[in-house]
PDB file of N, CA and C in Angstrom:
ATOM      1  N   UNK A   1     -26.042  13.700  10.503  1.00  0.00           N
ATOM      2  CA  UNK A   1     -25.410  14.570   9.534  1.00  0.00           C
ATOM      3  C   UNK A   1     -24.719  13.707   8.489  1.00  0.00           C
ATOM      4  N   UNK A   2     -24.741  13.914   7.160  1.00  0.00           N
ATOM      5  CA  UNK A   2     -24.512  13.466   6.338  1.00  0.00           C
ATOM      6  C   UNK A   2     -22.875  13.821   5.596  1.00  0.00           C
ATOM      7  N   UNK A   3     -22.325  12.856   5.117  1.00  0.00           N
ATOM      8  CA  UNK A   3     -20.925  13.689   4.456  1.00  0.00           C
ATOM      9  C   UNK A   3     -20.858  14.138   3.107  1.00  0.00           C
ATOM     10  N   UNK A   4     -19.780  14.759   3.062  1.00  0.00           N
ATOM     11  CA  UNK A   4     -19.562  15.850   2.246  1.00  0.00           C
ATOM     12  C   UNK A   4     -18.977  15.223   0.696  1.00  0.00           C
ATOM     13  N   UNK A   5     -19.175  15.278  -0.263  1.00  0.00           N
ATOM     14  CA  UNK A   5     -18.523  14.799  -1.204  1.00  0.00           C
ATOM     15  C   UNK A   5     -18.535  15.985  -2.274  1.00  0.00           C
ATOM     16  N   UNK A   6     -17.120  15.944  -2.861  1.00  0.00           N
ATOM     17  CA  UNK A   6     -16.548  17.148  -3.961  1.00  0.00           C
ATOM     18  C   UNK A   6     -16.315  16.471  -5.171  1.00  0.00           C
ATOM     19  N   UNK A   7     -17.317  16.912  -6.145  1.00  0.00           N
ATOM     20  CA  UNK A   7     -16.871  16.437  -7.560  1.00  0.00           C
ATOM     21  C   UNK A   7     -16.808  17.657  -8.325  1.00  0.00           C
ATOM     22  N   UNK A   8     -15.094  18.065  -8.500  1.00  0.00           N
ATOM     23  CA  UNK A   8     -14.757  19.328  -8.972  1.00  0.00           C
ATOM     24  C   UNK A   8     -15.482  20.938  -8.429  1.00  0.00           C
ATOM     25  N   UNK A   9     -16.651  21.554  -9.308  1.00  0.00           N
ATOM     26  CA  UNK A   9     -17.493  22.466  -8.753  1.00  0.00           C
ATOM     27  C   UNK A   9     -18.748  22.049  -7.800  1.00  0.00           C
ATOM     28  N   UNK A  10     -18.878  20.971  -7.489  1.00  0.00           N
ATOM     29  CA  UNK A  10     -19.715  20.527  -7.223  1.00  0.00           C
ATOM     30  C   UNK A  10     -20.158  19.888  -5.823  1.00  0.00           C
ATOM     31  N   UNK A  11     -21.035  20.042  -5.059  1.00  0.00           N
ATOM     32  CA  UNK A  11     -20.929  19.374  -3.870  1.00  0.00           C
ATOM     33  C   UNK A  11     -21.941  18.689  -3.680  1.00  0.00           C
ATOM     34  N   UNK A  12     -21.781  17.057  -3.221  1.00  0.00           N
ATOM     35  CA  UNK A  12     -23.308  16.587  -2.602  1.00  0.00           C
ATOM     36  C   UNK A  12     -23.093  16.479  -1.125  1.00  0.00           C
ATOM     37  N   UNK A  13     -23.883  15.982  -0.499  1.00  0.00           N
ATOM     38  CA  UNK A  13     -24.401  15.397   0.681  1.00  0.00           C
ATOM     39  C   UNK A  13     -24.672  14.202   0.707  1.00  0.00           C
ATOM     40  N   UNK A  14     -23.914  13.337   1.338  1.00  0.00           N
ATOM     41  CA  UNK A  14     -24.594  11.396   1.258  1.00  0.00           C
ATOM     42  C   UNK A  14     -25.385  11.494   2.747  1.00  0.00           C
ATOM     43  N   UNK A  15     -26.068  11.208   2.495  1.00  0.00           N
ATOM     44  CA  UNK A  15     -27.318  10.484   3.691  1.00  0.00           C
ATOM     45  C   UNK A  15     -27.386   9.669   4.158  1.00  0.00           C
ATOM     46  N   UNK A  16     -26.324   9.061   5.300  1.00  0.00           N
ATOM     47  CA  UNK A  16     -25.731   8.040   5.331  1.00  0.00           C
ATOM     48  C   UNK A  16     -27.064   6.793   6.282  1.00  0.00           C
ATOM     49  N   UNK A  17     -28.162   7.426   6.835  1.00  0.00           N
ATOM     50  CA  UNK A  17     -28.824   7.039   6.917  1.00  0.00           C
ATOM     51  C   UNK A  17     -29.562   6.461   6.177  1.00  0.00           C
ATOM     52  N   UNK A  18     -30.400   6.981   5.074  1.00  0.00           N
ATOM     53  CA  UNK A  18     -30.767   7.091   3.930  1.00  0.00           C
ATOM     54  C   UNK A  18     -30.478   5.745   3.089  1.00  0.00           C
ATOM     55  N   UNK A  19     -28.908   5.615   3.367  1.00  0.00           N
ATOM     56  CA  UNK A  19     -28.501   4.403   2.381  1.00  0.00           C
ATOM     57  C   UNK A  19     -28.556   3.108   3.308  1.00  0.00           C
ATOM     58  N   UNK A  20     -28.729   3.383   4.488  1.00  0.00           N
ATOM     59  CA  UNK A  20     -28.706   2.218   5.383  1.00  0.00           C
ATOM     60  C   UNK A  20     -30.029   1.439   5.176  1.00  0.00           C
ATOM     61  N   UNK A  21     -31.127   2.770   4.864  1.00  0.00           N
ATOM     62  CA  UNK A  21     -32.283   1.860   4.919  1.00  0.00           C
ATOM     63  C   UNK A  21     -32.569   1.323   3.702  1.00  0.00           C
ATOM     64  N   UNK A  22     -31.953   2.441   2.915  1.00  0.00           N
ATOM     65  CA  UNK A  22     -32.298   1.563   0.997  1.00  0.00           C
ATOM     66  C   UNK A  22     -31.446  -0.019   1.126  1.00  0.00           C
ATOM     67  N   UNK A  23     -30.091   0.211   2.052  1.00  0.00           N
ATOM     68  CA  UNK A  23     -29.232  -1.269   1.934  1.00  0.00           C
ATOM     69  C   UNK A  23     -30.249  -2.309   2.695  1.00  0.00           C
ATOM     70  N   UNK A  24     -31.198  -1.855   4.016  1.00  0.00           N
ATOM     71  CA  UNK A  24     -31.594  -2.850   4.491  1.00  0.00           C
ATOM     72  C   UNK A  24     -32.849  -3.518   3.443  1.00  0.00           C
ATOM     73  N   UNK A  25     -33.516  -2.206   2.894  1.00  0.00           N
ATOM     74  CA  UNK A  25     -34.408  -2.607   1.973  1.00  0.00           C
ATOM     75  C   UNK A  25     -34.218  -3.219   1.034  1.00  0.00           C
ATOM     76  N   UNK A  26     -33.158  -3.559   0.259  1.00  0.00           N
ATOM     77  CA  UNK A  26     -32.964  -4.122  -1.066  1.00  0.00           C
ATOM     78  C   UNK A  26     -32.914  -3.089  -2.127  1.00  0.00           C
ATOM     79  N   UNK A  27     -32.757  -2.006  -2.038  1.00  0.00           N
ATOM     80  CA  UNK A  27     -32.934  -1.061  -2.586  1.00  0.00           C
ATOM     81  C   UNK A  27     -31.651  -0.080  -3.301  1.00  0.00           C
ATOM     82  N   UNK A  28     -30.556  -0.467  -3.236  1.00  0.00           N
ATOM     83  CA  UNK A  28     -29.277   0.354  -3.278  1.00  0.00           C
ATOM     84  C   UNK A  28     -29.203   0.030  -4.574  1.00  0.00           C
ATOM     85  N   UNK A  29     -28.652   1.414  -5.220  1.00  0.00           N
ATOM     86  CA  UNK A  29     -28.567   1.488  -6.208  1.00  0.00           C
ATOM     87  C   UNK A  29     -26.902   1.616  -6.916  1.00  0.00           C
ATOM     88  N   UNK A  30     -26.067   1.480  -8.178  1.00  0.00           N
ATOM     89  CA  UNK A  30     -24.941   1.893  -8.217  1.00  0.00           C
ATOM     90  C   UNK A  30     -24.224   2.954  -8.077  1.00  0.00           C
ATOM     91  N   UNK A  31     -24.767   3.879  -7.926  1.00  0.00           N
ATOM     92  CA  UNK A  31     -24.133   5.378  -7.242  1.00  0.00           C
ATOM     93  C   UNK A  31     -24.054   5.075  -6.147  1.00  0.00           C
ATOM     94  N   UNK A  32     -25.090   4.384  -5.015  1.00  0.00           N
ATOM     95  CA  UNK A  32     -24.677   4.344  -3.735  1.00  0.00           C
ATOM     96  C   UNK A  32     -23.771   3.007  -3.574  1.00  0.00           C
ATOM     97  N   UNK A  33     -23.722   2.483  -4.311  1.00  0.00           N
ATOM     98  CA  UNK A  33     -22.863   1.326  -4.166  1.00  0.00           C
ATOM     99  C   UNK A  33     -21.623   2.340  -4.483  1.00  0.00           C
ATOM    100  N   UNK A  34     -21.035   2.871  -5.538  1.00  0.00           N
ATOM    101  CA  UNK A  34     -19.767   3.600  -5.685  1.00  0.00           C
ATOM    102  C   UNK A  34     -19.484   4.913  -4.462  1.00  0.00           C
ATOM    103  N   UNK A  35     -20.796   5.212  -4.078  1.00  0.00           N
ATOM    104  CA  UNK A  35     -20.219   6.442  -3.031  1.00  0.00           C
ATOM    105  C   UNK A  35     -19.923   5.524  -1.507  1.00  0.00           C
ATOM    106  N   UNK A  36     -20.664   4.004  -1.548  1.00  0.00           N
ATOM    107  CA  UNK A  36     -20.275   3.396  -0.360  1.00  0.00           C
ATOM    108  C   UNK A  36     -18.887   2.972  -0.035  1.00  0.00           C
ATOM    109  N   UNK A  37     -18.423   2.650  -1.545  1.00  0.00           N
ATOM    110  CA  UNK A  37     -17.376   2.225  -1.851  1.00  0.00           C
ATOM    111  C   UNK A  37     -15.981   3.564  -1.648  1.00  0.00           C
ATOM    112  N   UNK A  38     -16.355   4.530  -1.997  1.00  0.00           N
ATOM    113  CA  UNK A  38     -15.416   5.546  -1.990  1.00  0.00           C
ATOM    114  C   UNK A  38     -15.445   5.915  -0.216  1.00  0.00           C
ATOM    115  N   UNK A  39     -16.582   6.297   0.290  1.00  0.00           N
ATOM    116  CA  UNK A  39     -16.130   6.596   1.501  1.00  0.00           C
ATOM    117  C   UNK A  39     -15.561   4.945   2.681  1.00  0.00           C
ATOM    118  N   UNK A  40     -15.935   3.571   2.261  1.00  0.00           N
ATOM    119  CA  UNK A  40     -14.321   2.863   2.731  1.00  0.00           C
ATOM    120  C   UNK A  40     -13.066   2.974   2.475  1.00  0.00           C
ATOM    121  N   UNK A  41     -12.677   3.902   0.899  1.00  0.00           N
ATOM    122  CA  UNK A  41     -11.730   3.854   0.725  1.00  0.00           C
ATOM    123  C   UNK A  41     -10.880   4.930   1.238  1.00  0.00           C
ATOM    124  N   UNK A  42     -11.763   5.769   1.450  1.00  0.00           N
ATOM    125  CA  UNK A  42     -11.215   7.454   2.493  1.00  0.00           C
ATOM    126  C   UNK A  42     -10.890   6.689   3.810  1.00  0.00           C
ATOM    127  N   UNK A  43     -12.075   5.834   4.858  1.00  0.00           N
ATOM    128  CA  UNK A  43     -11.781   5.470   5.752  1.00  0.00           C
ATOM    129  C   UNK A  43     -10.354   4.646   6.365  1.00  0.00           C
ATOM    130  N   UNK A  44     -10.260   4.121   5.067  1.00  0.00           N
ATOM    131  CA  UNK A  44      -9.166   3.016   4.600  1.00  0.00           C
ATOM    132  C   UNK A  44      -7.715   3.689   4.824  1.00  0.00           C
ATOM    133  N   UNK A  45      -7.868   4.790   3.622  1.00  0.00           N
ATOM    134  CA  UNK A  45      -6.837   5.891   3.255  1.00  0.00           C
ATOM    135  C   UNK A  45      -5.938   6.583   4.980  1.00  0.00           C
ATOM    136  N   UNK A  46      -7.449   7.126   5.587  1.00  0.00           N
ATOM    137  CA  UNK A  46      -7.057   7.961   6.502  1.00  0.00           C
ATOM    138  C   UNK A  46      -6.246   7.028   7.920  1.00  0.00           C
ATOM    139  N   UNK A  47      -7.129   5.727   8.127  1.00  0.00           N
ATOM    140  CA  UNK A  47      -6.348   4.822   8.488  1.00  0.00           C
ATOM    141  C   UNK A  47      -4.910   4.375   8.669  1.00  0.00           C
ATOM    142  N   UNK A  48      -4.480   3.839   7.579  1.00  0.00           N
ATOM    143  CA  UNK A  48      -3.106   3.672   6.873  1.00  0.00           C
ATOM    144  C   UNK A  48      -2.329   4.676   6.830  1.00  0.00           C
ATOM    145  N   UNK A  49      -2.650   6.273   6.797  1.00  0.00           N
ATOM    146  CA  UNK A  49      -1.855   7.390   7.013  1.00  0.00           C
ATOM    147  C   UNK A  49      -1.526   7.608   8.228  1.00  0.00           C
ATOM    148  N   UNK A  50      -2.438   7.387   9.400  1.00  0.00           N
ATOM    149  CA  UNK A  50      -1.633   7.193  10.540  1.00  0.00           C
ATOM    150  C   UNK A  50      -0.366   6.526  11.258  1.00  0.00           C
ATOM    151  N   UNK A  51      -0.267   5.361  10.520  1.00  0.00           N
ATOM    152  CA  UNK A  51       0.418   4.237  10.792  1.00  0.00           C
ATOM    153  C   UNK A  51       1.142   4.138  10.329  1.00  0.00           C
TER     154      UNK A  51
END
């Protein structure tokens, strides 16, 4: 299952699989580089709020 991302009205789905194989392939592009980047920084976020 893939996560959820909200841009204003808008919703995607990241495929987190999907990007694993474009990353193993050589294949990643800058959207998935910025949505890879945003969901460490949630991970990051939610992290540090515990603590």
């Amino acid at each position: 299952m893939g996560r959820l991302i909200i841009d204003g009205n808008r919703v995607y789905e990241l495929d987190e699989a999907c990007l694993q194989r474009k990353k193993k392939n050589g294949q990643i592009t800058e959207a998935d580089r910025n949505l890879q980047l945003q969901k460490e920084r949630e991970q990051h976020f939610r992290k540090n709020k515990k603590g």
